[in-house]
Protein backbone atom coordinates (compact mmCIF):
# COMPACT_ATOMS: atom_id res chain seq x y z
CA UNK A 1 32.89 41.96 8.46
CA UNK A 2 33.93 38.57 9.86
CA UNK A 3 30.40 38.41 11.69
CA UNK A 4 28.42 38.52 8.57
CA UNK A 5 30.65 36.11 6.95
CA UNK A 6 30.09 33.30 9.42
CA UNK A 7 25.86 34.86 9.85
CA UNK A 8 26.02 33.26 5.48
CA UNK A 9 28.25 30.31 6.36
CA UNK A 10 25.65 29.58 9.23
CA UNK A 11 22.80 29.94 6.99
CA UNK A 12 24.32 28.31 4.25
CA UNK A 13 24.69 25.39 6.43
CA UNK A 14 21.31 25.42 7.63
CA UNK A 15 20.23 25.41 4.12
CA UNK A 16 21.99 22.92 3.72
CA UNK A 17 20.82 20.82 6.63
CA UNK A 18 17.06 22.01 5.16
CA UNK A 19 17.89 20.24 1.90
CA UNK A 20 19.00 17.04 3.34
CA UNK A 21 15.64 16.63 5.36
CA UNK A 22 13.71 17.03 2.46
CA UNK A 23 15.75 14.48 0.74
CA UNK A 24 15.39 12.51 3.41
CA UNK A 25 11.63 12.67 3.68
CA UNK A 26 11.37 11.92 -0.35
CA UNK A 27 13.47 9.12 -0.16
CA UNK A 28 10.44 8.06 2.76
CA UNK A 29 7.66 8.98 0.65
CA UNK A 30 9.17 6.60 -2.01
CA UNK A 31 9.58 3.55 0.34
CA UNK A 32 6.15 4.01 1.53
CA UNK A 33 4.50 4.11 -2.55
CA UNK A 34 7.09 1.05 -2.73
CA UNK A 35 5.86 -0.64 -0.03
CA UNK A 36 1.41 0.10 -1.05
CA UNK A 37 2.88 -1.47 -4.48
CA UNK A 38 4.11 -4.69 -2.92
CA UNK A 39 0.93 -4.56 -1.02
CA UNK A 40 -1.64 -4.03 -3.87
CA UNK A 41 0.43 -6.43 -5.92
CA UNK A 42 0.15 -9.05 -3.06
CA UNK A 43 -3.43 -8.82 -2.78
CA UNK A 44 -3.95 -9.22 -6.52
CA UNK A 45 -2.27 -12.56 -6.65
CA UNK A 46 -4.81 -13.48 -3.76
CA UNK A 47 -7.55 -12.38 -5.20
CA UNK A 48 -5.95 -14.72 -8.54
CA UNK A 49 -5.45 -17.55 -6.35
CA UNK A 50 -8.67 -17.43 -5.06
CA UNK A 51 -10.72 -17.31 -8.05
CA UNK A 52 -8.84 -19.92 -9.19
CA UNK A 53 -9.36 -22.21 -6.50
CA UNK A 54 -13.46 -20.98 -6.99
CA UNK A 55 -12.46 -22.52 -10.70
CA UNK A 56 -11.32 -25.47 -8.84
CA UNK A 57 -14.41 -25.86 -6.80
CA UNK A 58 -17.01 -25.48 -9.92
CA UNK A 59 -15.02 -28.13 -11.95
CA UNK A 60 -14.91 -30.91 -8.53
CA UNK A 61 -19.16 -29.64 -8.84
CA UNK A 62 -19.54 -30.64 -12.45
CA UNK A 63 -17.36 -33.60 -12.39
CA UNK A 64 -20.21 -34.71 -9.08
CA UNK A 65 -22.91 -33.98 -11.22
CA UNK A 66 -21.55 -36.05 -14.14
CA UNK A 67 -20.89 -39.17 -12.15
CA UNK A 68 -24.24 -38.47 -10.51
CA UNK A 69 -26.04 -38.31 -14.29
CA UNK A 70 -23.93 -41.75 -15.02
CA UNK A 71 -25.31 -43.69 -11.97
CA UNK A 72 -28.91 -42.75 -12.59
């Protein structure tokens, strides 16, 4: 009788240990889609920041070619 008792309080706790592990490795999975977030967000504001400064560039172009057209 007291054999099986501690047999379920041994798998109980093994259950238990089961459970925590996969808790564990959710709470990882999360952190990682956190973390390809950041990343993705990150590399949209370069992406912004570049086609701005491309915005940048074109305007410096056209301000060239105006002073260019006035000289002429």
């Amino acid at each position: 009788m007291e054999h099986r008792e501690r047999e379920r309080e041994r798998e109980r706790e093994r259950e238990r240990e089961r459970e925590r592990e996969r808790e564990r490795e959710e709470r990882e999975r999360e952190r990682e889609r956190e973390r390809e977030r950041e990343k993705e967000i990150d590399r949209e504001r370069e992406r912004e920041r570049e086609r701005e400064r491309e915005r940048e560039r074109e305007r410096e172009r056209e301000r060239e070619r105006g002073e260019k057209g006035r000289e002429r």
